[in-house]
Protein backbone atom coordinates (compact mmCIF):
# COMPACT_ATOMS: atom_id res chain seq x y z
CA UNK A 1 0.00 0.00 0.00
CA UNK A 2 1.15 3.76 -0.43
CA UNK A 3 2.27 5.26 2.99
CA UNK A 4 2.27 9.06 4.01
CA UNK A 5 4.13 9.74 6.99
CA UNK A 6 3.21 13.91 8.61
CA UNK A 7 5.69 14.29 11.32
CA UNK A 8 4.89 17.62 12.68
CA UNK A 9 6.99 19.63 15.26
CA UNK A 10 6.22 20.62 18.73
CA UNK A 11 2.75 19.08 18.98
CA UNK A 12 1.59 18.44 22.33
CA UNK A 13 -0.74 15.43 22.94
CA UNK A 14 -3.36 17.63 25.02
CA UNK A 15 -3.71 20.13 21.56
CA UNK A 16 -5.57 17.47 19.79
CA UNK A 17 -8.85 15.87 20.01
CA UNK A 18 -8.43 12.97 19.86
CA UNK A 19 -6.84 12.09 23.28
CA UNK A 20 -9.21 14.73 25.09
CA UNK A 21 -12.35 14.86 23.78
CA UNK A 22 -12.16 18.39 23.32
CA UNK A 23 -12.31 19.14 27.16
CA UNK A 24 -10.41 22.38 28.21
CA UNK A 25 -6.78 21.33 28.81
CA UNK A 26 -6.88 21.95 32.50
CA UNK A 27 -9.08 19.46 32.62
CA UNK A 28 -7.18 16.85 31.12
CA UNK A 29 -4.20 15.20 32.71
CA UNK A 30 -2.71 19.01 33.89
CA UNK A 31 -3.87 21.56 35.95
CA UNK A 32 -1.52 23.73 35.01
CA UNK A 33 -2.64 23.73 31.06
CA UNK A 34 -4.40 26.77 30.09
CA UNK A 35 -8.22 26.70 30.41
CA UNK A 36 -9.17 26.63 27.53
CA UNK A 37 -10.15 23.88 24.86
CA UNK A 38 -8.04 23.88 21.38
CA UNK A 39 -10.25 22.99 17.92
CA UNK A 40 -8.92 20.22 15.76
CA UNK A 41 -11.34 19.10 13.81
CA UNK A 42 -9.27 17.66 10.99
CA UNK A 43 -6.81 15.33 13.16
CA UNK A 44 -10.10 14.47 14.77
CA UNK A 45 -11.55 12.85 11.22
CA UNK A 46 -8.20 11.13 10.64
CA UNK A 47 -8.59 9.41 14.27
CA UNK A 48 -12.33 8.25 13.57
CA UNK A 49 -11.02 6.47 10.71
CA UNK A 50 -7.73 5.61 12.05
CA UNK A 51 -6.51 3.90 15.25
CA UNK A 52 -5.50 6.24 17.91
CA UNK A 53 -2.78 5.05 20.14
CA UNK A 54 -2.95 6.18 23.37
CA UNK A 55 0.88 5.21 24.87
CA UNK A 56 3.55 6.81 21.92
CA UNK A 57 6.51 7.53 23.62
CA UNK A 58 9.19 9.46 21.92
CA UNK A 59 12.71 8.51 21.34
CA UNK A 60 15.83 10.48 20.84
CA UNK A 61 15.08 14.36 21.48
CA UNK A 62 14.99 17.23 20.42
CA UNK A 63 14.33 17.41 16.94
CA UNK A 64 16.95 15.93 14.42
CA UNK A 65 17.38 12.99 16.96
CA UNK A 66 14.13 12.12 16.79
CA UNK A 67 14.61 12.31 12.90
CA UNK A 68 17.41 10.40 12.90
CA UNK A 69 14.76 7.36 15.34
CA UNK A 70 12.42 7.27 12.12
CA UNK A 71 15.41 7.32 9.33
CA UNK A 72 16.90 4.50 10.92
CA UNK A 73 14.60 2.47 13.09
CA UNK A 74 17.10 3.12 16.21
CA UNK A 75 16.94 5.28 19.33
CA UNK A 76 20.10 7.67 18.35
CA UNK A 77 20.65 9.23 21.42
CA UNK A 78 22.60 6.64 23.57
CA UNK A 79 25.10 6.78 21.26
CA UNK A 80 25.21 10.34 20.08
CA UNK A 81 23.48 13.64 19.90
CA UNK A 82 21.89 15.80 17.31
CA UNK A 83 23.60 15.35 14.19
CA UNK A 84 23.60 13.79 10.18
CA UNK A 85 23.22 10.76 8.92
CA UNK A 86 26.52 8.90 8.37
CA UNK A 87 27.47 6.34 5.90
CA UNK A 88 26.88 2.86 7.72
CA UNK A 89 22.99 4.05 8.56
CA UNK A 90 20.57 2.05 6.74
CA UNK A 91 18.67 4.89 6.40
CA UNK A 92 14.56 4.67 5.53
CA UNK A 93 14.55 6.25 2.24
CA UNK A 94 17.07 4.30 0.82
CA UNK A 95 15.78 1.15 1.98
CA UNK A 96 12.27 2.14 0.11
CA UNK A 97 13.76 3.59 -3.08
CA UNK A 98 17.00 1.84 -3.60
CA UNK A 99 20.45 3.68 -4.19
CA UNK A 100 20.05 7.31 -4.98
CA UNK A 101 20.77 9.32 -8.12
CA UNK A 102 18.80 6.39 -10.12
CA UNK A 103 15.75 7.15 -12.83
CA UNK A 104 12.33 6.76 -11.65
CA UNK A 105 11.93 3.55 -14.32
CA UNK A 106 14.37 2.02 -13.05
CA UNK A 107 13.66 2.61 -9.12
CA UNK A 108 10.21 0.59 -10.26
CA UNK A 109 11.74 -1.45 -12.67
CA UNK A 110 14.51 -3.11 -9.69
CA UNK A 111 11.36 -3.80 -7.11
CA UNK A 112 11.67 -0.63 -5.34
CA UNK A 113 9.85 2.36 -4.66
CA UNK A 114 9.44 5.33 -4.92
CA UNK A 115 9.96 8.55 -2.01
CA UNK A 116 9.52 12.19 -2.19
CA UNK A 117 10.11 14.34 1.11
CA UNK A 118 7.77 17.71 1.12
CA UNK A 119 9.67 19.73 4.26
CA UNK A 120 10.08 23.46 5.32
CA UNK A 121 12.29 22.24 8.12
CA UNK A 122 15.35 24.06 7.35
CA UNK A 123 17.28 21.85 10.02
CA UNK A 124 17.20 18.91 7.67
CA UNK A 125 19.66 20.64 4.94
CA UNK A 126 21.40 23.00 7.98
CA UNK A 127 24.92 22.58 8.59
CA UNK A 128 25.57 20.07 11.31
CA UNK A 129 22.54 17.41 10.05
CA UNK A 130 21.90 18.42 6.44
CA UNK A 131 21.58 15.34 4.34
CA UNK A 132 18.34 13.60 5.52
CA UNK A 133 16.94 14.43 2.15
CA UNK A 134 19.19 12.35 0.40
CA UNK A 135 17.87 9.00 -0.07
CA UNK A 136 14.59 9.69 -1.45
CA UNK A 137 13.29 9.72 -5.08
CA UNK A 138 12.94 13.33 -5.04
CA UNK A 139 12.49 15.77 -2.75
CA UNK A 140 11.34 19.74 -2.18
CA UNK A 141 12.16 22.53 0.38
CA UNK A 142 9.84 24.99 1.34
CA UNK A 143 12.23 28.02 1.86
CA UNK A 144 12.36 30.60 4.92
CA UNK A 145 11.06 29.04 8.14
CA UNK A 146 12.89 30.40 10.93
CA UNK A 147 16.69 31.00 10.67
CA UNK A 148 17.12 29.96 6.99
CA UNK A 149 19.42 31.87 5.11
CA UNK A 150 17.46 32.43 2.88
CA UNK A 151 16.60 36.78 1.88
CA UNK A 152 19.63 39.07 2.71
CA UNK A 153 18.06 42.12 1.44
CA UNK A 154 18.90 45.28 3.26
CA UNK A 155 15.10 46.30 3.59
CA UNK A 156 13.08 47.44 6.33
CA UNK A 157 10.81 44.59 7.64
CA UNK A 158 8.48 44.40 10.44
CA UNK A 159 10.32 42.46 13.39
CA UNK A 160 9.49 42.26 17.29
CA UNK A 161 12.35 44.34 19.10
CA UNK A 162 13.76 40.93 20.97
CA UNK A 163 14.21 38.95 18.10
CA UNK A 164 16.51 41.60 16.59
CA UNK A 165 19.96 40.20 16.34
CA UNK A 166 18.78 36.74 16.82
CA UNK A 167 18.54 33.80 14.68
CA UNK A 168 14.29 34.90 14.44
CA UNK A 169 14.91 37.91 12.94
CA UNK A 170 16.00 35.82 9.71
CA UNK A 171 12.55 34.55 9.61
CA UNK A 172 11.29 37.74 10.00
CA UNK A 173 12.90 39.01 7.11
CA UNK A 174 12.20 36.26 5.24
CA UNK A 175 8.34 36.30 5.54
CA UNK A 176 8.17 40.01 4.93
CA UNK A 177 9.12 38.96 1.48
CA UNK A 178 6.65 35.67 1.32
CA UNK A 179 3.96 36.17 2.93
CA UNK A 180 1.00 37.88 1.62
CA UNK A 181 -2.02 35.46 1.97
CA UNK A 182 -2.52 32.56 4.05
CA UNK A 183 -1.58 30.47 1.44
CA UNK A 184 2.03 31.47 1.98
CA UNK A 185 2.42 30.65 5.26
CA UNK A 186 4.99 27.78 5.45
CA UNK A 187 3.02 24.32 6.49
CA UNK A 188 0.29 26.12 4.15
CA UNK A 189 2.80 25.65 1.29
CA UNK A 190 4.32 22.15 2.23
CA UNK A 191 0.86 20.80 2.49
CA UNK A 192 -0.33 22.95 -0.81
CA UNK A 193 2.89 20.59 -2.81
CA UNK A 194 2.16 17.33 -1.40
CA UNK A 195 -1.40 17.75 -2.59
CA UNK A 196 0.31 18.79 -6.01
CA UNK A 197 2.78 15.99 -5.88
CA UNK A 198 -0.45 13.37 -5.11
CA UNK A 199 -2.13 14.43 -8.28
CA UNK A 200 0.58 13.98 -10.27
CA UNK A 201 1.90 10.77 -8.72
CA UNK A 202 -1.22 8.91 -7.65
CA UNK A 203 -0.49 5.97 -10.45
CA UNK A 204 2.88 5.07 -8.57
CA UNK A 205 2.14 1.92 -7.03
CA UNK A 206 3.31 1.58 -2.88
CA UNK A 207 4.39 5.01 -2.84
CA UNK A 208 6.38 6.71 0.54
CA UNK A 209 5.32 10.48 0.96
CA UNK A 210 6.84 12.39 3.88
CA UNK A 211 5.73 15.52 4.86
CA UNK A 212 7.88 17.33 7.57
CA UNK A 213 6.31 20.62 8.73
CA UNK A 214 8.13 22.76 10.98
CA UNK A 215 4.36 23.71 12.92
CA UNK A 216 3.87 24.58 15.48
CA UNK A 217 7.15 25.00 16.61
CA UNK A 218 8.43 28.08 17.20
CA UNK A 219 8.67 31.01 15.70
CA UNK A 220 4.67 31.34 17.12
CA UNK A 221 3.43 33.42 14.50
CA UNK A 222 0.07 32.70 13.21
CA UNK A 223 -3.16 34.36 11.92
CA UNK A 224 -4.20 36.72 14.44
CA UNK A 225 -7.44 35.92 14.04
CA UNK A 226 -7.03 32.99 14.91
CA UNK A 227 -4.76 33.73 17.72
CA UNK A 228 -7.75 35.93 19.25
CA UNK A 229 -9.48 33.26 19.66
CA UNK A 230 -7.11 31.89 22.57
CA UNK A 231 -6.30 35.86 23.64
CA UNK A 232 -8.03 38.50 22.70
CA UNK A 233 -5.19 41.14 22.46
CA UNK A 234 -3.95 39.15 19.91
CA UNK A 235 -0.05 40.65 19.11
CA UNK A 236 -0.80 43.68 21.42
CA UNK A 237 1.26 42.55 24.10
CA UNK A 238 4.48 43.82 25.20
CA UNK A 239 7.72 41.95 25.25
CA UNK A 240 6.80 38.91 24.03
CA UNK A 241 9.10 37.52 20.73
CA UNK A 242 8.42 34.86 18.07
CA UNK A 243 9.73 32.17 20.47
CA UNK A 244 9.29 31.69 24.33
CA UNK A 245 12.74 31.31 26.27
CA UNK A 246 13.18 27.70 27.15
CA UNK A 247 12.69 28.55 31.25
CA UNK A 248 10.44 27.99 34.37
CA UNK A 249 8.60 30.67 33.21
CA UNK A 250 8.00 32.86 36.21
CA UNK A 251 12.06 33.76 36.09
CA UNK A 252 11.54 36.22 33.80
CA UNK A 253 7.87 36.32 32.53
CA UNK A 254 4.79 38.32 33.50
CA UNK A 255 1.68 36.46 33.45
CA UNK A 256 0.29 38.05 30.43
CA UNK A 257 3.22 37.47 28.65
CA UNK A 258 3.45 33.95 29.28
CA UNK A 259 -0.61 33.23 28.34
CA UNK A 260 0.45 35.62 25.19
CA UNK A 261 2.65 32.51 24.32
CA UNK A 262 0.48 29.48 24.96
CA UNK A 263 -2.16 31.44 22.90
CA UNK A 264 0.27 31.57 20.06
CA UNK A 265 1.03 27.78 20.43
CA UNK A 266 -2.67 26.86 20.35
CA UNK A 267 -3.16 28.80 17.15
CA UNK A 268 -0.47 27.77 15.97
CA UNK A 269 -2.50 24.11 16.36
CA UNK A 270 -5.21 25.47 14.67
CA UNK A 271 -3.58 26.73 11.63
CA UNK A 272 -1.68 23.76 11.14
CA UNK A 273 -5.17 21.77 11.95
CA UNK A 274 -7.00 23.93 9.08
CA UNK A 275 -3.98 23.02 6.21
CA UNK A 276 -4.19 19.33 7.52
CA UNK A 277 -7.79 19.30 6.80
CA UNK A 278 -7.42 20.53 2.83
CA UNK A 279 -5.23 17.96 2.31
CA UNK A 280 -7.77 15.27 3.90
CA UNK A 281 -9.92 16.82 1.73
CA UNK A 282 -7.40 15.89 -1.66
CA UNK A 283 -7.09 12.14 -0.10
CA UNK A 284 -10.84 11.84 -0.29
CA UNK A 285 -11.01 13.41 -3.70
CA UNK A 286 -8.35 11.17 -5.26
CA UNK A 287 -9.96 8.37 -3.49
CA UNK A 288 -6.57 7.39 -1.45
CA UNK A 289 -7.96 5.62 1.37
CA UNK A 290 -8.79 2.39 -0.16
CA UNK A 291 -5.04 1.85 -0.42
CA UNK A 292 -2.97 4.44 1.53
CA UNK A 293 -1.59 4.00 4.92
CA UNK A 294 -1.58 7.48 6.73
CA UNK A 295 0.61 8.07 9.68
CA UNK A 296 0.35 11.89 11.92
CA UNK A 297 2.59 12.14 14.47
CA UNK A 298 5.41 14.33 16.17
CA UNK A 299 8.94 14.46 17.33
CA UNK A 300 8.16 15.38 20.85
CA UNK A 301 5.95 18.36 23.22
CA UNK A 302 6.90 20.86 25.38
CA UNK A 303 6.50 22.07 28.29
CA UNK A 304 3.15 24.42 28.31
CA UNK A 305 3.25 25.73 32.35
CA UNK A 306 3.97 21.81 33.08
CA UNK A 307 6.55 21.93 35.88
CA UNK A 308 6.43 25.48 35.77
CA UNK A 309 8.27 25.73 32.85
CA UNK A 310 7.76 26.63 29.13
CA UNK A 311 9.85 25.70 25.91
CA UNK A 312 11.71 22.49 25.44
CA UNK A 313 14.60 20.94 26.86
CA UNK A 314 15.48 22.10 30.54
CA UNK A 315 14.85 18.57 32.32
CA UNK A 316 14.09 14.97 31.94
CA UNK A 317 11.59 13.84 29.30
CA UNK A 318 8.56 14.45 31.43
CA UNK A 319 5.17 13.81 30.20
CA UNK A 320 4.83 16.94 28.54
CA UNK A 321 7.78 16.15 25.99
CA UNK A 322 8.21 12.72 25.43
CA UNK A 323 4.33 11.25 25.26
CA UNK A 324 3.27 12.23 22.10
CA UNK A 325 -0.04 11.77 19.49
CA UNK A 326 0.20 8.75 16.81
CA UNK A 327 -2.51 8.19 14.76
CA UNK A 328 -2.62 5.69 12.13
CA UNK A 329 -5.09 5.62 9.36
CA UNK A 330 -5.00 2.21 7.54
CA UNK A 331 -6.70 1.11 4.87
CA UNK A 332 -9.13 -1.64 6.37
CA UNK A 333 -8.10 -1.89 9.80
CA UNK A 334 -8.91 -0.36 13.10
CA UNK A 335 -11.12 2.51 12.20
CA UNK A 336 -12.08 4.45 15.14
CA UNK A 337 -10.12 2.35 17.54
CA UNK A 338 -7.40 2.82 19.95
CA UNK A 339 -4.72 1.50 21.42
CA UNK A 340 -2.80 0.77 24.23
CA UNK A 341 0.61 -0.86 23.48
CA UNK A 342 4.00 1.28 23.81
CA UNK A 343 5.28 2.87 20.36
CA UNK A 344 7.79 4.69 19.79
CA UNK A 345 9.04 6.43 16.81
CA UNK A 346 11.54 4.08 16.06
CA UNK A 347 8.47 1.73 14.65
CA UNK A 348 8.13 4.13 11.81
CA UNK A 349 11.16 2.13 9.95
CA UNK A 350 9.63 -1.03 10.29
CA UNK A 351 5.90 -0.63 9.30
CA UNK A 352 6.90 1.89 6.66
CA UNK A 353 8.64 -0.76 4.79
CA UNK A 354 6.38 -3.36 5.50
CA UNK A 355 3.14 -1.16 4.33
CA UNK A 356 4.93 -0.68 0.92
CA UNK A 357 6.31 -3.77 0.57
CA UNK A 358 10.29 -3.72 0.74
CA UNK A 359 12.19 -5.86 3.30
CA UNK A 360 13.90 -5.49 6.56
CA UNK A 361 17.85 -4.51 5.60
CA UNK A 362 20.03 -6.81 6.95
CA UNK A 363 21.85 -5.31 9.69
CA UNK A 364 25.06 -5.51 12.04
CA UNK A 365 25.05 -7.98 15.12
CA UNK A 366 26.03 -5.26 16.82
CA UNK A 367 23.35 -2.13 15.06
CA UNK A 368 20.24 -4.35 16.06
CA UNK A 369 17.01 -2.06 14.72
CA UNK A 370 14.84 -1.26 17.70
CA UNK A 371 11.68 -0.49 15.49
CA UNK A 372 8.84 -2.70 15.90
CA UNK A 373 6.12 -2.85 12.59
CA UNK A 374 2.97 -1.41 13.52
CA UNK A 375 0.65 -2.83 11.23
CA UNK A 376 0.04 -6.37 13.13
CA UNK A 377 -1.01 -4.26 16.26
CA UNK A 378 -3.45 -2.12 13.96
CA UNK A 379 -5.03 -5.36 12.61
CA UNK A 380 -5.07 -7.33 15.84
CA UNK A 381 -5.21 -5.08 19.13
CA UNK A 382 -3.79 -7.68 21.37
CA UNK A 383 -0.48 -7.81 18.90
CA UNK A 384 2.77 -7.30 21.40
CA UNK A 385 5.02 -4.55 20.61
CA UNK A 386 7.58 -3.86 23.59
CA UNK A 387 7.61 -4.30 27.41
CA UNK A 388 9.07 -0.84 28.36
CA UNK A 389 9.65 2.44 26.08
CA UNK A 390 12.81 4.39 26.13
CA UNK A 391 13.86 7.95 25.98
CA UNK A 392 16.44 10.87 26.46
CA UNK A 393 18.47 13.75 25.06
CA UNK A 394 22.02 12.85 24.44
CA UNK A 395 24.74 12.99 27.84
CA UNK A 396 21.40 13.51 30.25
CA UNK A 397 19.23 11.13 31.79
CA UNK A 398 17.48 8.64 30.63
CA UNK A 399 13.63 7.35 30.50
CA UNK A 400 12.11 4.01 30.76
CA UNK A 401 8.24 3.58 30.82
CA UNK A 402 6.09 0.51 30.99
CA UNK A 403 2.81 2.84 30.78
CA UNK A 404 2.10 2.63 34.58
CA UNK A 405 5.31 3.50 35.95
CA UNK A 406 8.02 6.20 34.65
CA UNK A 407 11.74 6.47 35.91
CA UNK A 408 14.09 9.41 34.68
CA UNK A 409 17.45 8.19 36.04
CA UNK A 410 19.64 10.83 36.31
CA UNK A 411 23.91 10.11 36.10
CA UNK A 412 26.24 9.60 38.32
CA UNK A 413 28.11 13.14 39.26
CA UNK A 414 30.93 13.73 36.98
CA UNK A 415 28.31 12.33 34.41
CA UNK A 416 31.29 9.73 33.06
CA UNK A 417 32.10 7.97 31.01
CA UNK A 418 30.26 9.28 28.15
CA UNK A 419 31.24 9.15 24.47
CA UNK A 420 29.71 10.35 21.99
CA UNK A 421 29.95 6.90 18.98
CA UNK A 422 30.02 8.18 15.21
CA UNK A 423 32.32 10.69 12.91
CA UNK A 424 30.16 13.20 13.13
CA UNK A 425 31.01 16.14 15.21
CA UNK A 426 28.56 18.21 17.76
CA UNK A 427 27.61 21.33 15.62
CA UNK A 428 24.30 22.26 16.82
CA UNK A 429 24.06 21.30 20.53
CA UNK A 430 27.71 21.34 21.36
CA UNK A 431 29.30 18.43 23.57
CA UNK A 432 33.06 18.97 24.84
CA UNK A 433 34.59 15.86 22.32
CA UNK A 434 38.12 14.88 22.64
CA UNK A 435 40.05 12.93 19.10
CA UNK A 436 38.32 10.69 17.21
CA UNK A 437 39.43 7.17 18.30
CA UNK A 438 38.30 3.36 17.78
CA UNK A 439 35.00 4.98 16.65
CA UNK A 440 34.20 7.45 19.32
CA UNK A 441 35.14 10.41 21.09
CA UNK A 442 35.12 11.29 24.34
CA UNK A 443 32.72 13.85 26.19
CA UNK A 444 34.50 15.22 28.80
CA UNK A 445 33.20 17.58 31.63
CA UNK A 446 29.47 17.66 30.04
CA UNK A 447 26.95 19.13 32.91
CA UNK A 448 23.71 16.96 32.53
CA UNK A 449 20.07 18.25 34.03
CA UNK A 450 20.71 19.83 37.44
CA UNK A 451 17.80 17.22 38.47
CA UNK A 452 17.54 14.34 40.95
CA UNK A 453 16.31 10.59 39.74
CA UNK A 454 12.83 10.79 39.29
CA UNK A 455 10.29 8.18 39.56
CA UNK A 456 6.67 8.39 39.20
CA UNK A 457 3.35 6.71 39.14
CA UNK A 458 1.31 7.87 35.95
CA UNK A 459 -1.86 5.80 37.04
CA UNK A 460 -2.44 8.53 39.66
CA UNK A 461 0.15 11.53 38.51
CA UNK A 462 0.07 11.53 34.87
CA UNK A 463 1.81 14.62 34.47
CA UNK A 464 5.12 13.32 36.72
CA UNK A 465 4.97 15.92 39.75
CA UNK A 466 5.64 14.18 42.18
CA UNK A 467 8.76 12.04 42.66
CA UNK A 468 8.92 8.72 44.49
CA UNK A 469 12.01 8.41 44.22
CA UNK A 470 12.77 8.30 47.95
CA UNK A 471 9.45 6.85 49.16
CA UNK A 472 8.90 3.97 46.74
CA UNK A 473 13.03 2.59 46.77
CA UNK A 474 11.60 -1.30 46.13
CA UNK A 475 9.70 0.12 42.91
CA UNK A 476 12.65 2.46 41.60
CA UNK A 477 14.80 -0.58 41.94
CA UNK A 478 12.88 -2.66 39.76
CA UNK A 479 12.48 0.24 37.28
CA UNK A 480 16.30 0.65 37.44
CA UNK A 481 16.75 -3.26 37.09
CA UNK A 482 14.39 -2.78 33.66
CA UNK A 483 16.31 0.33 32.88
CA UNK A 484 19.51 -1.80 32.54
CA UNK A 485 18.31 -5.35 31.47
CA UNK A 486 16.65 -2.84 28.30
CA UNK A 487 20.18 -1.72 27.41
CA UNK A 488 21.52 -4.93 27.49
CA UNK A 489 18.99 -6.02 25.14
CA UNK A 490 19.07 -3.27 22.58
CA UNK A 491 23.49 -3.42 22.76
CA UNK A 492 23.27 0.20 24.17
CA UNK A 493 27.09 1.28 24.48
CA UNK A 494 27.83 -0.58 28.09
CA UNK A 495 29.08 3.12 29.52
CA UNK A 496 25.69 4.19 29.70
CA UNK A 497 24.94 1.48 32.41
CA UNK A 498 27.88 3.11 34.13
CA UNK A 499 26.98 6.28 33.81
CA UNK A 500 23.81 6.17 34.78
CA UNK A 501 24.69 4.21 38.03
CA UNK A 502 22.54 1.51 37.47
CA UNK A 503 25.76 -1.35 37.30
């Protein structure tokens, strides 16, 4: 069957419908969500004929880690942080379209398939991670989304005063040369060519579309009238920027100034939400349901007042970053339904290349893929997938959940060893790396979270605020026991049990 894969950025599980019913968000799993309820109508028609799964857990984090999950089918950062792909990666796209630089005949003719990538995440072809493109059948960049270099014209533009002289104020300039309909907002465009591309490439048999949309992650900019609808003085608010400082907010926000953010998030939603629905609208028209797999997903949240905080990063992979929305919309199977068995985004690999036909690569002893194929557990919904999910950010702690229970297992102080496996070097998120040797390098003196081990009970505490850590030790030791027997099983690098003290 054809598969289209919409990884969005930044989406937050509580900003669509499907996992709360449309409720306000402070009445969902946390209090401290805003109190209002956030529209999305079309990811709500993909779920009712899709299967919803309620336990997605991220991978790798933040975003070209997470990439890097789906490309390959294995969690990235245990071994290394944000970065490219490098040569001994199997990566997705060439597994589903063969080696690259071929014709289109003769991708078909040789039993593979073919790709195309629709994107306006500039990250992908950035120095320090740009050639994720590269193993598709074709591909297309939607140009100007946040710091792309893309207009250098010394113009006047419009520009909020603190994103002057910061990486936003590239986006700024570049939209004031855009943008002048809705139609030229960026996810507006990317999903404007992939209903484009569908019309022209709806007789390709098994086809693997990807659509990577930079919404809603920041820069926050959307229609004000739709951001009205979450605060009604709209972009009349002082000292607020295209972006939110990654922060417990109260450090250096007013109040008004941080709802002025969330508002722009939750438009954001909406916006996207609107574009996603038009191109529903072209799968119904060109009748692709009957034989296209549709996945909608993300790469991870953010905090949104969670914790106190706002913007990404900052601490372990609390609920608010790591459990994420995955809907799957297949053909005949599971419409309407849900699920409850861990995914991560490391099954992408898998039950793309199942869903369009083209094998498993044959990989390393030692490169095991960690993916699991999705498509048994749509069919059947008692189909196993894994016993624990795992996640982390490169050099900080790490996360293990069986969907009850969650332990963030912070390292040892001195946070050693660490090494950072791969030739790749630590461009955007530096890491202090020593030489290059036996396929590593060291990282030397790297400060992780300034956080304790935390363990907590979801059943009761969805949102992880309170830690057990010191009141439940029989129940953090069995989570730590899981914690290690997992690495053993997926051939972590055997430092990481040491570093995380869990020997």
């Amino acid at each position: 069957m054809n598969t289209i894969v919409i990884l969005c950025d930044t989406l937050r599980r509580d900003h669509v419908g499907a996992y709360t019913g449309g409720r306000p968000l402070n009445q969902c799993w946390s209090a401290e969500a805003p109190p209002w309820a956030v529209p999305t109508p079309a990811m709500d028609r993909l779920a009712a004929r899709g299967t919803t799964f309620d336990n997605c857990w991220t991978g790798s984090t933040p975003c070209m880690p997470a990439r890097r999950d789906i490309y390959t089918g294995r969690y990235e950062f245990l071994e290394r942080g944000w970065g490219p792909l490098e040569e001994e990666d199997l990566d997705l796209p060439r597994q589903v379209s063969g080696p690259p630089n071929q014709s289109v005949q003769w991708t078909v003719e040789h039993g593979y398939r073919v790709s195309y990538l629709l994107t306006d995440h500039f990250h992908l072809w950035e120095q320090g991670a740009g050639n994720y493109h590269m193993g598709y059948t074709g591909f297309d960049f939607v140009r100007g989304c946040e710091a792309d270099a893309y207009r250098t014209d010394p113009v006047a533009f419009a520009c909020p005063q603190g994103d002057r002289l910061s990486k936003n104020e590239r986006h700024w300039r570049n939209v004031h040369f855009i943008r002048q309909r809705e139609e030229d907002y960026f996810c507006a465009q990317v999903f404007e060519r992939a209903i484009a591309w569908l019309e022209a490439n709806r007789a390709h048999r098994d086809f693997y579309l990807h659509l990577d949309i930079f919404d809603p992650h920041e820069p926050w900019d959307p229609p004000e009238e739709l951001l009205v609808q979450f605060d009604p003085r709209g972009y009349d608010v002082p000292g607020v920027t295209a972006a939110a400082p990654y922060i417990p907010w109260r450090e250096k926000l007013t109040e008004a100034q941080f709802n002025a953010y969330r508002a722009r998030y939750a438009a954001k939603v909406v916006f996207l939400d609107r574009w996603l629905g038009r191109f529903l609208d072209a799968l119904d028209r060109l009748d692709l349901w009957r034989d296209t797999l549709v996945i909608l997903t993300t790469d991870h949240g953010t905090f949104n007042g969670d914790h106190g905080r706002i913007g990404k990063l900052q601490t372990h992979e609390h609920d608010a970053k790591a459990h994420i929305p995955f809907i799957a919309a297949h053909p005949t199977h599971g419409h309407g339904e849900r699920r409850s068995q861990l995914v991560q985004l490391v099954d992408i690999y898998p039950t793309v290349l199942a869903a369009v036909g083209r094998p498993l690569p044959q990989t390393p002893p030692d490169r095991p893929l960690h993916g699991v194929n999705l498509l048994p557990v749509i069919e059947n919904p008692t189909a196993p997938t894994r016993d624990f999910a795992l996640c982390g950010q490169f050099g900080h702690s790490v996360s293990i959940t069986d969907g009850a229970w969650i332990l963030h297992q912070a390292p040892v102080p001195g946070n050693a060893p660490l090494f950072w496996h791969g030739y790749s070097l630590a461009k955007f998120l530096p890491y202090p790396l020593g030489p290059f040797e036996d396929g590593r390098r060291s990282v030397v003196g790297y400060p992780p979270w300034p956080a304790p081990t935390w363990l907590s009970d979801k059943r009761r505490d969805p949102n992880e605020l309170v830690n057990l850590a010191d009141r439940a030790p029989a129940k953090l030791r069995e989570m730590q026991a899981a914690l290690r027997e997992t690495l053993v099983l997926l051939q972590a690098p055997p430092e990481q049990i040491e570093r995380l003290g869990i020997g």
